[in-house]
N, C-alpha and C. Protein backbone atom coordinates (compact mmCIF):
# COMPACT_ATOMS: atom_id res chain seq x y z
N UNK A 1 12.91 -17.11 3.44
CA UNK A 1 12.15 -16.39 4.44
C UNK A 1 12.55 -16.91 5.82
N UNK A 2 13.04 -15.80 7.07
CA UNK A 2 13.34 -16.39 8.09
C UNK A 2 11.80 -17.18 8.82
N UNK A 3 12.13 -18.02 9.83
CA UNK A 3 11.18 -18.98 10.19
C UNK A 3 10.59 -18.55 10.96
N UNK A 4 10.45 -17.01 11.59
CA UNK A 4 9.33 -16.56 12.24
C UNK A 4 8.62 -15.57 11.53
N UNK A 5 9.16 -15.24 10.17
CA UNK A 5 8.00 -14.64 9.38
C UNK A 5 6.97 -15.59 8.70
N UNK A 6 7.79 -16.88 8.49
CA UNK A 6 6.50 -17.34 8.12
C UNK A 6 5.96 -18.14 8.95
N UNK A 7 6.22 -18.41 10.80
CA UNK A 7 5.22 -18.51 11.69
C UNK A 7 3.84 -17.30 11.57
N UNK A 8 4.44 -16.11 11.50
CA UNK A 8 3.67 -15.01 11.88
C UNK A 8 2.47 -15.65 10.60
N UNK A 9 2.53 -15.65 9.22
CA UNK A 9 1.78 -15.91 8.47
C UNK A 9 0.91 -16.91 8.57
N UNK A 10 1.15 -18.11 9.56
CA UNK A 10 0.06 -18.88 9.94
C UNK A 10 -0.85 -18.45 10.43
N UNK A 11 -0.31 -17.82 11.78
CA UNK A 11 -1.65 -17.28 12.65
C UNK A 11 -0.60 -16.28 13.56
N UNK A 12 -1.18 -14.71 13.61
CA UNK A 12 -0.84 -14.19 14.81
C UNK A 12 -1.92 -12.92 15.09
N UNK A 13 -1.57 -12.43 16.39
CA UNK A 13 -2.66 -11.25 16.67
C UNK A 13 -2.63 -10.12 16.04
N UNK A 14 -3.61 -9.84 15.63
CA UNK A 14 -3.67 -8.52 15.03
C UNK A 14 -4.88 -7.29 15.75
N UNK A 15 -3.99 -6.52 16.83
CA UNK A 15 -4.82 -5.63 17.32
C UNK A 15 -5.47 -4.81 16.08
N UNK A 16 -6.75 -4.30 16.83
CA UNK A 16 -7.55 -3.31 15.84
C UNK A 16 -8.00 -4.22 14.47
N UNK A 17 -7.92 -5.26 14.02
CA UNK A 17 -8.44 -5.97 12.76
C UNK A 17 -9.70 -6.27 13.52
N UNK A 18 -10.71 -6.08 11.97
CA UNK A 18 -12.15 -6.21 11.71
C UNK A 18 -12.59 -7.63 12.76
N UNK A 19 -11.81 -8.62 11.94
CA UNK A 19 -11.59 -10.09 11.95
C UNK A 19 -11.95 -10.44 13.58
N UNK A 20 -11.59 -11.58 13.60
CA UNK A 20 -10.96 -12.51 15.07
C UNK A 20 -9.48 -12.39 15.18
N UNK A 21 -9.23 -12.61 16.28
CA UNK A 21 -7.50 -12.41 16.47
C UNK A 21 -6.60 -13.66 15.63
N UNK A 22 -7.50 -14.41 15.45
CA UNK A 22 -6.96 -15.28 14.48
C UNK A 22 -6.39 -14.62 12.79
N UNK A 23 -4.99 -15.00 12.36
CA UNK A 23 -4.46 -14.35 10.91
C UNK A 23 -4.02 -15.24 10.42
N UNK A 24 -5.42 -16.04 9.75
CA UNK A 24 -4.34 -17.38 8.61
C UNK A 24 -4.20 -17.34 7.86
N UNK A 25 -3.01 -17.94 7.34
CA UNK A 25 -2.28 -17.46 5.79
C UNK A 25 -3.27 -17.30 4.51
N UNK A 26 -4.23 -17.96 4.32
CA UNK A 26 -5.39 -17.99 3.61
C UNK A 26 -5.49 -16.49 3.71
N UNK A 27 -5.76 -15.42 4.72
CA UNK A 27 -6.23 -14.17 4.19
C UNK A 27 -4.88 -13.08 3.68
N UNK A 28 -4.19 -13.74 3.66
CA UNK A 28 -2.61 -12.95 2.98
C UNK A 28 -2.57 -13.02 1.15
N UNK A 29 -2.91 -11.37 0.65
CA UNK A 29 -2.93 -11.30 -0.65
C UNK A 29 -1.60 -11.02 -1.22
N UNK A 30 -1.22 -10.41 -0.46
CA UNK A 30 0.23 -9.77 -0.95
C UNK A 30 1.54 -9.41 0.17
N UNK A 31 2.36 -9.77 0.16
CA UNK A 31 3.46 -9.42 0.96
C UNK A 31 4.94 -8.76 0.80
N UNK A 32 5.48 -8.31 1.39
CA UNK A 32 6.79 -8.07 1.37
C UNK A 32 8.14 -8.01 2.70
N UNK A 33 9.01 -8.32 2.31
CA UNK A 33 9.95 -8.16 3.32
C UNK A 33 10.89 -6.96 3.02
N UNK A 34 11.68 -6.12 3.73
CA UNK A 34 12.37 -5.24 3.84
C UNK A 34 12.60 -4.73 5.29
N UNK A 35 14.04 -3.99 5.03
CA UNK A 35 14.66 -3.48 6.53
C UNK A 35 13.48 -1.73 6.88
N UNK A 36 12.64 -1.93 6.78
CA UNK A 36 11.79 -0.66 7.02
C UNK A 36 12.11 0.67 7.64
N UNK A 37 12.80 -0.16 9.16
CA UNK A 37 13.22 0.93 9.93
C UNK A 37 14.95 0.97 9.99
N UNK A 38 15.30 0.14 8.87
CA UNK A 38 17.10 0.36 8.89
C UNK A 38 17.89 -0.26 10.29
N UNK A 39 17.03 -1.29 11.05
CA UNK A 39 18.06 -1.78 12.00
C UNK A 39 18.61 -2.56 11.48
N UNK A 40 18.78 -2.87 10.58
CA UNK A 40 19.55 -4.65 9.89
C UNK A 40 18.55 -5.52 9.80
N UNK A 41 17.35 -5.74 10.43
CA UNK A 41 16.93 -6.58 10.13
C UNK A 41 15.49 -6.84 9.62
N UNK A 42 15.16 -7.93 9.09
CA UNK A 42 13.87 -7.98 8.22
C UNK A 42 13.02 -7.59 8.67
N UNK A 43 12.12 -6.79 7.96
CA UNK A 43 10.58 -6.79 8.43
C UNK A 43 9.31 -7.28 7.45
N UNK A 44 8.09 -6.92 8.04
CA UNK A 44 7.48 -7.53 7.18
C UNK A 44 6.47 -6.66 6.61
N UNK A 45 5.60 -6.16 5.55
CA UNK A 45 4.50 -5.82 5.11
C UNK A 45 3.34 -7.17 4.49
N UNK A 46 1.77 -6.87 4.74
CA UNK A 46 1.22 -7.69 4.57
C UNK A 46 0.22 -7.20 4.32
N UNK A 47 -0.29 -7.42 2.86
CA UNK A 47 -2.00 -6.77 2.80
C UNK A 47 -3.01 -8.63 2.79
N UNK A 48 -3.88 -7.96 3.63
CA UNK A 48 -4.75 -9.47 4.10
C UNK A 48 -6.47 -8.94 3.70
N UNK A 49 -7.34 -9.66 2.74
CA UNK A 49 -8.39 -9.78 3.24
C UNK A 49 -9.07 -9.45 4.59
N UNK A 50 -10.50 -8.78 4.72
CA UNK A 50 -10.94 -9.08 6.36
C UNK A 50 -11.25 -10.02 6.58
N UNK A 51 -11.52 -11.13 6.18
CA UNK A 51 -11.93 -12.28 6.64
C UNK A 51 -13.09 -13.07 6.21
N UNK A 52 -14.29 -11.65 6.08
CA UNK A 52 -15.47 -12.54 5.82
C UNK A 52 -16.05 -11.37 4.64
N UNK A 53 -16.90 -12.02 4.56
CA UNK A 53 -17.39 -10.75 2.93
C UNK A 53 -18.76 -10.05 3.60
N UNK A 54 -17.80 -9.28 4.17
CA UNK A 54 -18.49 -8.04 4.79
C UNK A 54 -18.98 -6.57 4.47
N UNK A 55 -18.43 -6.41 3.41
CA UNK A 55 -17.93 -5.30 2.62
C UNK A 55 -17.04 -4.11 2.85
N UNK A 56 -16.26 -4.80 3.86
CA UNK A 56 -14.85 -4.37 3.53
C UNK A 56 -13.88 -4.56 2.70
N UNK A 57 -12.94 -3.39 2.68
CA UNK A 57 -12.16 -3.15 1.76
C UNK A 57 -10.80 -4.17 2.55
N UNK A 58 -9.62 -4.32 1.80
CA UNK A 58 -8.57 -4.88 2.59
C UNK A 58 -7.76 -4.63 3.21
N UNK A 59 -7.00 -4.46 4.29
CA UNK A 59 -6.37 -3.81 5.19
C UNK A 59 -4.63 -4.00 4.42
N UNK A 60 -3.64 -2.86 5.25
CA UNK A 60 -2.09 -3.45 4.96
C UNK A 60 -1.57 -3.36 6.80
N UNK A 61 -0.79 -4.29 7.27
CA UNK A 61 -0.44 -4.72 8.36
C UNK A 61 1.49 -4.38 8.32
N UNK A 62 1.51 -3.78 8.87
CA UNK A 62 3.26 -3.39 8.93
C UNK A 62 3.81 -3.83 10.01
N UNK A 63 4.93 -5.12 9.77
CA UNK A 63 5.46 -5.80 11.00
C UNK A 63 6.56 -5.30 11.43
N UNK A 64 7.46 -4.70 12.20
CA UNK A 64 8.57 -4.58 12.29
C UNK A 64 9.43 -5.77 13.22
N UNK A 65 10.74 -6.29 12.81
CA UNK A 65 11.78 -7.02 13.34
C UNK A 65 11.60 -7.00 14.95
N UNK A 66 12.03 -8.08 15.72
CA UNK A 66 12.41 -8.07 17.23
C UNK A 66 12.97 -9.05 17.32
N UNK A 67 14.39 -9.17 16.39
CA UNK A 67 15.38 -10.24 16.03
C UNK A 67 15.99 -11.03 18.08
N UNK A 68 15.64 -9.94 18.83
CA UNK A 68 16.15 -10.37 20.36
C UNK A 68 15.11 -11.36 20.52
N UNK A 69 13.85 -11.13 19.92
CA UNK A 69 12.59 -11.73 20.64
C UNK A 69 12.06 -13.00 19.50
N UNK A 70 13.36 -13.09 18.66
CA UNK A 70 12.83 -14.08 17.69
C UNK A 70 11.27 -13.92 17.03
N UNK A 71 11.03 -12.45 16.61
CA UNK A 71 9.64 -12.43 16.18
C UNK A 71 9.25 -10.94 15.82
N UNK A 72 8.01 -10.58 14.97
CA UNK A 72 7.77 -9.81 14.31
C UNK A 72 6.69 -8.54 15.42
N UNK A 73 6.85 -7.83 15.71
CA UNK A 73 5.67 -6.99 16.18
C UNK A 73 4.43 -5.99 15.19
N UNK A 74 3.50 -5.52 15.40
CA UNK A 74 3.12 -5.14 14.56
C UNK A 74 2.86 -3.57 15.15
N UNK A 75 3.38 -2.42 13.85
CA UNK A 75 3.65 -1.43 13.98
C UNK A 75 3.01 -0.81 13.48
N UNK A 76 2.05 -0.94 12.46
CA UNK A 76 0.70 -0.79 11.89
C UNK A 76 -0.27 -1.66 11.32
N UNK A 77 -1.42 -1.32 12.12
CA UNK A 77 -2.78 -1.72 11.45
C UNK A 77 -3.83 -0.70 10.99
N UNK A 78 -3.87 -1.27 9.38
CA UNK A 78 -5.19 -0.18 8.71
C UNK A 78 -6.13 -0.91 8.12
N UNK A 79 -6.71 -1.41 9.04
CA UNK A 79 -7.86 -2.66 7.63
C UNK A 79 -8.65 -2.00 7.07
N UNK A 80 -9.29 -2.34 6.04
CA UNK A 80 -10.48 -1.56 5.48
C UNK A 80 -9.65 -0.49 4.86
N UNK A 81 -8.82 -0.39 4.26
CA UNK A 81 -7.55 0.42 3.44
C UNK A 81 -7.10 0.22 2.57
N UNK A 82 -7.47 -1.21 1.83
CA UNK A 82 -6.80 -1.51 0.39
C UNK A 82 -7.89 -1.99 -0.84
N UNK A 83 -8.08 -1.33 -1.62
CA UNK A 83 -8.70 -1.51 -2.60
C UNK A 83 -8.45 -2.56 -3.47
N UNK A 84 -9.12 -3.67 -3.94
CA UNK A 84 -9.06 -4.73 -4.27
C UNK A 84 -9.29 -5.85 -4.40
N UNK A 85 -9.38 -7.32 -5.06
CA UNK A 85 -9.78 -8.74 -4.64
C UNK A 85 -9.19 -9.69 -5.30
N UNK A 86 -8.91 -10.80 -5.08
CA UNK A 86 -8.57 -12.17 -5.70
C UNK A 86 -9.38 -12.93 -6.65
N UNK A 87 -10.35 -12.40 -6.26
CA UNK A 87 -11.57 -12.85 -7.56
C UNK A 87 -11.59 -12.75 -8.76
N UNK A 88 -10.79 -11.45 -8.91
CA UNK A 88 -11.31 -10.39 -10.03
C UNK A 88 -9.62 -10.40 -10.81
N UNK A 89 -9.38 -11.16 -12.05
CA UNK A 89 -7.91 -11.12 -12.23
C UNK A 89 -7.41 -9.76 -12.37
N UNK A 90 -6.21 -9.33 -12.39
CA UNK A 90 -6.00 -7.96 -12.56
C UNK A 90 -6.69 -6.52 -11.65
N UNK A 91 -7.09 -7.03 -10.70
CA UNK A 91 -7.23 -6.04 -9.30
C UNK A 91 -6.69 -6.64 -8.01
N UNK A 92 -5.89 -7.41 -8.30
CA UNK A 92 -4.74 -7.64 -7.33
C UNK A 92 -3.88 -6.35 -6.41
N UNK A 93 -4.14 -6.66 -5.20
CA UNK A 93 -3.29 -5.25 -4.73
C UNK A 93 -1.95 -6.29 -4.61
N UNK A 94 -1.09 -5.01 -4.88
CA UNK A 94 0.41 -5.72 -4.82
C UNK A 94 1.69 -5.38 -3.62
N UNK A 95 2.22 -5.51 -3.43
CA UNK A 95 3.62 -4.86 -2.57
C UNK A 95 4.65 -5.03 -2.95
N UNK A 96 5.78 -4.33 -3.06
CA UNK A 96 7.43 -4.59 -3.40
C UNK A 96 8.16 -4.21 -2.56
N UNK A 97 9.34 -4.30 -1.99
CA UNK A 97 10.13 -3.68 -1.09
C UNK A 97 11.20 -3.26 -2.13
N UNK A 98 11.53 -1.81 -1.64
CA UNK A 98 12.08 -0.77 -2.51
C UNK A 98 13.79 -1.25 -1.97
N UNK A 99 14.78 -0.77 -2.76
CA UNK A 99 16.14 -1.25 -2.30
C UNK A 99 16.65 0.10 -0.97
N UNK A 100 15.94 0.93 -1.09
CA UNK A 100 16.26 2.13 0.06
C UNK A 100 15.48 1.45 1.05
N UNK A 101 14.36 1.08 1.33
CA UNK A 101 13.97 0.40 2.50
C UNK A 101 12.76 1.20 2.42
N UNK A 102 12.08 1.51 1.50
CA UNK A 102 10.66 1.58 1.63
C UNK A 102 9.85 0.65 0.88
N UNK A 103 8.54 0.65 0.49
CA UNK A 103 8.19 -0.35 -0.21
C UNK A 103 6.88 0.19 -0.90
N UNK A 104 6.40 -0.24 -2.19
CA UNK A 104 5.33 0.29 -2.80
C UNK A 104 3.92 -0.53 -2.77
N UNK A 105 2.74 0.17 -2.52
CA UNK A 105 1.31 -0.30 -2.53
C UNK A 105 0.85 -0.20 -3.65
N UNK A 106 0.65 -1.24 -4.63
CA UNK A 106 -0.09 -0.93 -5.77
C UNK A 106 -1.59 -1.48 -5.48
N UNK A 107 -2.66 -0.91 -5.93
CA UNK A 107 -3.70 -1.26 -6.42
C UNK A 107 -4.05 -0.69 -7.92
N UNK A 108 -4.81 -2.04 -7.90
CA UNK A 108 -5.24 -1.44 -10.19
C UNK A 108 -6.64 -2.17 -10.50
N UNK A 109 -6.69 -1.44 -11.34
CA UNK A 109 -7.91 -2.55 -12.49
C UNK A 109 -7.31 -2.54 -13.93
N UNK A 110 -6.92 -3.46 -13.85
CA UNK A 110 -6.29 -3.58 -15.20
C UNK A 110 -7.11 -4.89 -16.35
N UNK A 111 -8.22 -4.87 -15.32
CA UNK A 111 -9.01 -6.24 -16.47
C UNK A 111 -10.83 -5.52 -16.87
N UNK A 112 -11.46 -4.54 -16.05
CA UNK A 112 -12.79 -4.78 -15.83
C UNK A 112 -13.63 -3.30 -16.26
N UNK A 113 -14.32 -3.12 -17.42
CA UNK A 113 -14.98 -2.21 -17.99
C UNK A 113 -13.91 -1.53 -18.87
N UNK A 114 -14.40 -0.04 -19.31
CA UNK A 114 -13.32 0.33 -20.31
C UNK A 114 -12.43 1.56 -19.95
N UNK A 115 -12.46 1.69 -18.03
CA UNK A 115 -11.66 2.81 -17.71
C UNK A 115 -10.79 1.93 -16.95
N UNK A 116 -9.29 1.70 -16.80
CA UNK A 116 -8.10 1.04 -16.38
C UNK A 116 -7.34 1.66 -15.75
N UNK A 117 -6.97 1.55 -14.96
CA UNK A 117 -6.13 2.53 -14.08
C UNK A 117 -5.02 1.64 -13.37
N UNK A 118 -3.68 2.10 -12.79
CA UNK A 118 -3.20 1.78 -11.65
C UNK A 118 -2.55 2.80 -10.71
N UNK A 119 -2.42 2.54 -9.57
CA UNK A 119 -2.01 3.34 -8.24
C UNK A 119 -1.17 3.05 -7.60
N UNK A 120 0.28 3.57 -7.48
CA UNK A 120 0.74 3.25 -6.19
C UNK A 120 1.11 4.09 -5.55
N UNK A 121 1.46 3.38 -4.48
CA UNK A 121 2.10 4.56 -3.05
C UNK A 121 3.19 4.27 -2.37
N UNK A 122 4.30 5.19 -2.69
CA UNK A 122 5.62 4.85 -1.86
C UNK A 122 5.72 5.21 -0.32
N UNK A 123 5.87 4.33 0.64
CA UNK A 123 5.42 4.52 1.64
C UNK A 123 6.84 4.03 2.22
N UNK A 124 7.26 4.94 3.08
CA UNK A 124 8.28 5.17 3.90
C UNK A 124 8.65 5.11 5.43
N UNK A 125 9.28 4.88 6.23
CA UNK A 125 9.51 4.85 7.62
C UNK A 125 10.72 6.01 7.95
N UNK A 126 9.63 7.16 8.81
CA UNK A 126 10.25 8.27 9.29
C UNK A 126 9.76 8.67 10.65
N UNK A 127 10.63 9.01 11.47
CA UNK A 127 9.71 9.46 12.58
C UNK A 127 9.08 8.66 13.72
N UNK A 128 9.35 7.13 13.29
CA UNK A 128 9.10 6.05 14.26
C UNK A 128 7.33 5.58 13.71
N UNK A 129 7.17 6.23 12.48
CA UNK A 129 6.06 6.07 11.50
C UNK A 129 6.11 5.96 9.87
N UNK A 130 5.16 5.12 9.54
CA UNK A 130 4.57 5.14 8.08
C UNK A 130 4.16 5.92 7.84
N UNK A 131 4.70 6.55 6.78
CA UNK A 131 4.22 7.84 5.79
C UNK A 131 4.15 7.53 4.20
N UNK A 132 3.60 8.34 3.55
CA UNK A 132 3.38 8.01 2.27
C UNK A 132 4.52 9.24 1.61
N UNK A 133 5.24 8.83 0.67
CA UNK A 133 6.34 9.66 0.42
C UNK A 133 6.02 9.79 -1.11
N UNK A 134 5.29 9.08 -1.82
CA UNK A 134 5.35 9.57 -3.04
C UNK A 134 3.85 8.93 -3.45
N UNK A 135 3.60 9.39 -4.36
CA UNK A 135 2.13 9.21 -5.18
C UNK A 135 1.76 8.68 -6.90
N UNK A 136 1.65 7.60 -7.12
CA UNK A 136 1.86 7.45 -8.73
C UNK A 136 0.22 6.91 -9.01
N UNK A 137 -0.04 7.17 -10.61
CA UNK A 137 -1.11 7.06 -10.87
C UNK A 137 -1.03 7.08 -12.46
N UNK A 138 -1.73 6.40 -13.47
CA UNK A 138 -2.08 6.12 -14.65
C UNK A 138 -3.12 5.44 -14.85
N UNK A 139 -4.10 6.13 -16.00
CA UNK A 139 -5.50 5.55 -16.43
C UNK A 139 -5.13 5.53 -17.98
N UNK A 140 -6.30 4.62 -18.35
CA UNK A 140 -6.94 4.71 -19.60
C UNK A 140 -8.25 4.42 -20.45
N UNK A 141 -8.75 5.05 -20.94
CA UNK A 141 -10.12 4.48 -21.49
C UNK A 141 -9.77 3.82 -22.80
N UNK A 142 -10.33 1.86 -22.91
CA UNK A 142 -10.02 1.29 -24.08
C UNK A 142 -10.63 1.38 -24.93
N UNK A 143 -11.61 2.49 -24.90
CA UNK A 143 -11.81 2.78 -26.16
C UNK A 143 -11.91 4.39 -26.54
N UNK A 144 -11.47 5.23 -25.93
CA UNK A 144 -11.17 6.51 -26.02
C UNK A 144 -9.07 6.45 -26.25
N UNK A 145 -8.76 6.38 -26.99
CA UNK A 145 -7.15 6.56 -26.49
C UNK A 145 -6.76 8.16 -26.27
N UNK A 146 -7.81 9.00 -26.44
CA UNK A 146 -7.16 10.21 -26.25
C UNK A 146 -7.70 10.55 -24.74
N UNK A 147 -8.39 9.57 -23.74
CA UNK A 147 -8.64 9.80 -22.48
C UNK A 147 -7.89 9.19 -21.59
N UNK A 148 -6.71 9.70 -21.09
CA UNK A 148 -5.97 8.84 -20.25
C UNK A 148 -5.28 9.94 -19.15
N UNK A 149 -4.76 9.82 -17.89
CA UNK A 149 -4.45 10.26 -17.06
C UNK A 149 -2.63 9.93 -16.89
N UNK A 150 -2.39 10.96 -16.74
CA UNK A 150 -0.92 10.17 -15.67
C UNK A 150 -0.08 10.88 -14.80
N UNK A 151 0.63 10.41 -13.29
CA UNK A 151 0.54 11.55 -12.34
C UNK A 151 1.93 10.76 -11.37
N UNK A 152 2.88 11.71 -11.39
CA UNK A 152 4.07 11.01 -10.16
C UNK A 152 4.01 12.24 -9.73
N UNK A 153 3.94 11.93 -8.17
CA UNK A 153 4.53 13.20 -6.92
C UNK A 153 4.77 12.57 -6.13
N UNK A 154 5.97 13.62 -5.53
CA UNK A 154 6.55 13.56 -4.59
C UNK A 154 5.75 14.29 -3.28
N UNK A 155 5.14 12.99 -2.27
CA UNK A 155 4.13 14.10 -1.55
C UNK A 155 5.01 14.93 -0.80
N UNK A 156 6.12 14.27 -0.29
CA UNK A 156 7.22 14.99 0.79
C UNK A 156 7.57 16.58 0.29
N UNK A 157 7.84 16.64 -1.07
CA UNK A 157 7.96 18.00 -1.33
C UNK A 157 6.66 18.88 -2.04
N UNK A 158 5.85 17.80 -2.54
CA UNK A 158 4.51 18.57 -3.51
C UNK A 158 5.07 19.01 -4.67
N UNK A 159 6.00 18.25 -5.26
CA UNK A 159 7.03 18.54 -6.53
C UNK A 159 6.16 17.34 -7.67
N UNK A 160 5.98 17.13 -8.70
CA UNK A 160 5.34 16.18 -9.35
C UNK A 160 5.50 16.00 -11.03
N UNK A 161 4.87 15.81 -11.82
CA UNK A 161 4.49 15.88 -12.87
C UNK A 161 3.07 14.83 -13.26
N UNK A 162 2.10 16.12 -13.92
CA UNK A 162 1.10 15.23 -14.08
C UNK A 162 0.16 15.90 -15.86
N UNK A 163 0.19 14.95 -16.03
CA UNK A 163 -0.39 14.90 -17.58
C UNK A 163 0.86 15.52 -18.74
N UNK A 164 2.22 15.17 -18.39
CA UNK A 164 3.44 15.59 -18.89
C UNK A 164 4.15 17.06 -18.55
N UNK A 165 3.50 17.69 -17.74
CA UNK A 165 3.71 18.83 -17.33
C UNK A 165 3.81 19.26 -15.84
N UNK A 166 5.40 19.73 -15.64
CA UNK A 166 6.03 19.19 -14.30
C UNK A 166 5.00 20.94 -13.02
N UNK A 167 4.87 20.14 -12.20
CA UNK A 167 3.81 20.76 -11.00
C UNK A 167 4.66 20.82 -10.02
N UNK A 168 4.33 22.20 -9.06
CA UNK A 168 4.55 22.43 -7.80
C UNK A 168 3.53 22.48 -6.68
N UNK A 169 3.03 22.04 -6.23
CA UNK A 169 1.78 21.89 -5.04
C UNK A 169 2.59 22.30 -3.26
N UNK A 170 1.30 21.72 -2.34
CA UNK A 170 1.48 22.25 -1.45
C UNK A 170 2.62 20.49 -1.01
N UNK A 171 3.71 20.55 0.32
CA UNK A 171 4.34 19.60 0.74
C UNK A 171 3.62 18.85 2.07
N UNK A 172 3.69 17.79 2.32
CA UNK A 172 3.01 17.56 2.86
C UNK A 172 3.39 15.89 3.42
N UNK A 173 3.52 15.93 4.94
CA UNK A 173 3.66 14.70 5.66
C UNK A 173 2.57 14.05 6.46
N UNK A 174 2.06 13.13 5.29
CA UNK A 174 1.03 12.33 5.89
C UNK A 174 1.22 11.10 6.24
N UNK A 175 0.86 10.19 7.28
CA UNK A 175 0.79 9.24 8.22
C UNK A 175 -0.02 8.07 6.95
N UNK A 176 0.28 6.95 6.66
CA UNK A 176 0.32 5.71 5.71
C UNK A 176 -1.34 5.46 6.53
N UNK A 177 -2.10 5.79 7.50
CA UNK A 177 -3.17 5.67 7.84
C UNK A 177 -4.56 6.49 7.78
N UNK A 178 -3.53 8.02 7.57
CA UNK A 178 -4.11 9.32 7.50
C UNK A 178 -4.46 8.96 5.79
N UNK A 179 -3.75 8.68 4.87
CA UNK A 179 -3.84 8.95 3.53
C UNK A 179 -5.58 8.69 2.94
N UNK A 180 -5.64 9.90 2.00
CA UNK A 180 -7.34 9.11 1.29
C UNK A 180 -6.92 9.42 0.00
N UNK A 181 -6.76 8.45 -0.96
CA UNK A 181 -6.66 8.48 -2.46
C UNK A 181 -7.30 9.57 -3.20
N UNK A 182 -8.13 10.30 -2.82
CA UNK A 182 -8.33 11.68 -3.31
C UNK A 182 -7.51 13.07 -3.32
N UNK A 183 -6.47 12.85 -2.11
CA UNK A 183 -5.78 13.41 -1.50
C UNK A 183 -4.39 13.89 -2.66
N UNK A 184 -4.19 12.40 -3.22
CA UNK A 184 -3.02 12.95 -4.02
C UNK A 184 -3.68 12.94 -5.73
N UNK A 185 -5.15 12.56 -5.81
CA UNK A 185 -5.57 13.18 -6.96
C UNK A 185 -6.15 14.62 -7.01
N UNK A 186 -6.11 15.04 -6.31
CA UNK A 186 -6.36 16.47 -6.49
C UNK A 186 -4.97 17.06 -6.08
N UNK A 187 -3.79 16.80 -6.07
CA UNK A 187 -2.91 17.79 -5.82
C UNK A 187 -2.05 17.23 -7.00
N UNK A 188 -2.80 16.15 -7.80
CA UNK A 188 -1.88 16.15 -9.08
C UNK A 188 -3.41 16.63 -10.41
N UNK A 189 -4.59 17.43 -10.03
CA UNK A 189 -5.43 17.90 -10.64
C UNK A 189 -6.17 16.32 -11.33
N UNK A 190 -6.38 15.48 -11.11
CA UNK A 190 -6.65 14.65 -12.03
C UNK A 190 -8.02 14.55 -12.15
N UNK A 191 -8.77 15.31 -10.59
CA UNK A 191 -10.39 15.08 -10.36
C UNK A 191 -11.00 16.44 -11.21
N UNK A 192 -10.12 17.85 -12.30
CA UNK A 192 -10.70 18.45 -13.27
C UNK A 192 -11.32 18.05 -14.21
């Protein structure tokens, strides 16, 4: 990891967070690095806790490179946007950086009652913005096996397949801030 991403992870400002301008590594659940916006150089994604147990949800923080300025800027803030906790094993929200230069948001419950699910969201840099470019989703009830869900789309085109049977919907470019998780369960039918 270069040495001003993981300055930034000690402490840096985060306009628009719930919090204090204070960001210490303590509230960092999940991270990733990738070239986001394709200049060559690293950037950062970061889903963080708000801070205090407020009953908020957890935010994701999108850093982009300023390799001139030896340091990270931040190009989005959405707190109160990630579903999830550290408490709870197996509702970990996660991040990966994709080898094209986007990167995926998972949230899941994969430990707690008998409906299981996971979610992610391929989220992309277009436009001098975060967008959500694709939509994935799988459930199950552990003790129903004939109740289970499962759903990939492409939000960019509204092209998909969901419950094994490939779908055409409406296309659609939404902003990684604009998105509400209902949004791509009803355009892959899953809320029938």
């Amino acid at each position: 990891m270069k040495p001003w991403i993981a300055a930034l992870l000690v402490s840096a400002a985060l306009p628009g967070a719930s919090a204090a301008a204070e960001f210490p590594a303590e509230r960092v659940i999940a991270m990733a690095s990738g070239d986001w916006n394709k200049d060559g150089t690293q950037d950062l994604v970061v889903v963080a806790t708000p801070g205090e147990d407020n009953g908020e949800d957890n935010g994701i923080y999108v850093y982009l490179a300023k390799p001139e300025e030896n340091r990270l800027t931040l190009a989005l803030a959405a707190p109160n946007s990630v579903w999830g906790n550290l408490t709870m094993y197996g509702q970990e929200p996660e991040l990966a950086a994709l080898a094209n230069g986007s990167f995926t948001l998972t949230t899941k419950n994969d430990s707690v009652g008998r409906d299981r699910w996971r979610q992610s969201l391929t989220i992309a840099y277009r436009n001098f913005d975060f967008i959500v470019a694709g939509f994935t989703y799988s459930s199950y009830d552990t003790l129903d096996p004939n109740a289970s869900s499962e759903c990939d789309l492409n939000v960019l085109t509204g092209k998909g397949k969901a419950r094994g049977q490939p779908f055409s919907g409406k296309a659609q470019f939404l902003l990684l801030q604009d998105w509400r998780d209902d949004i791509g369960r009803a355009a892959c039918g899953l809320d029938n």
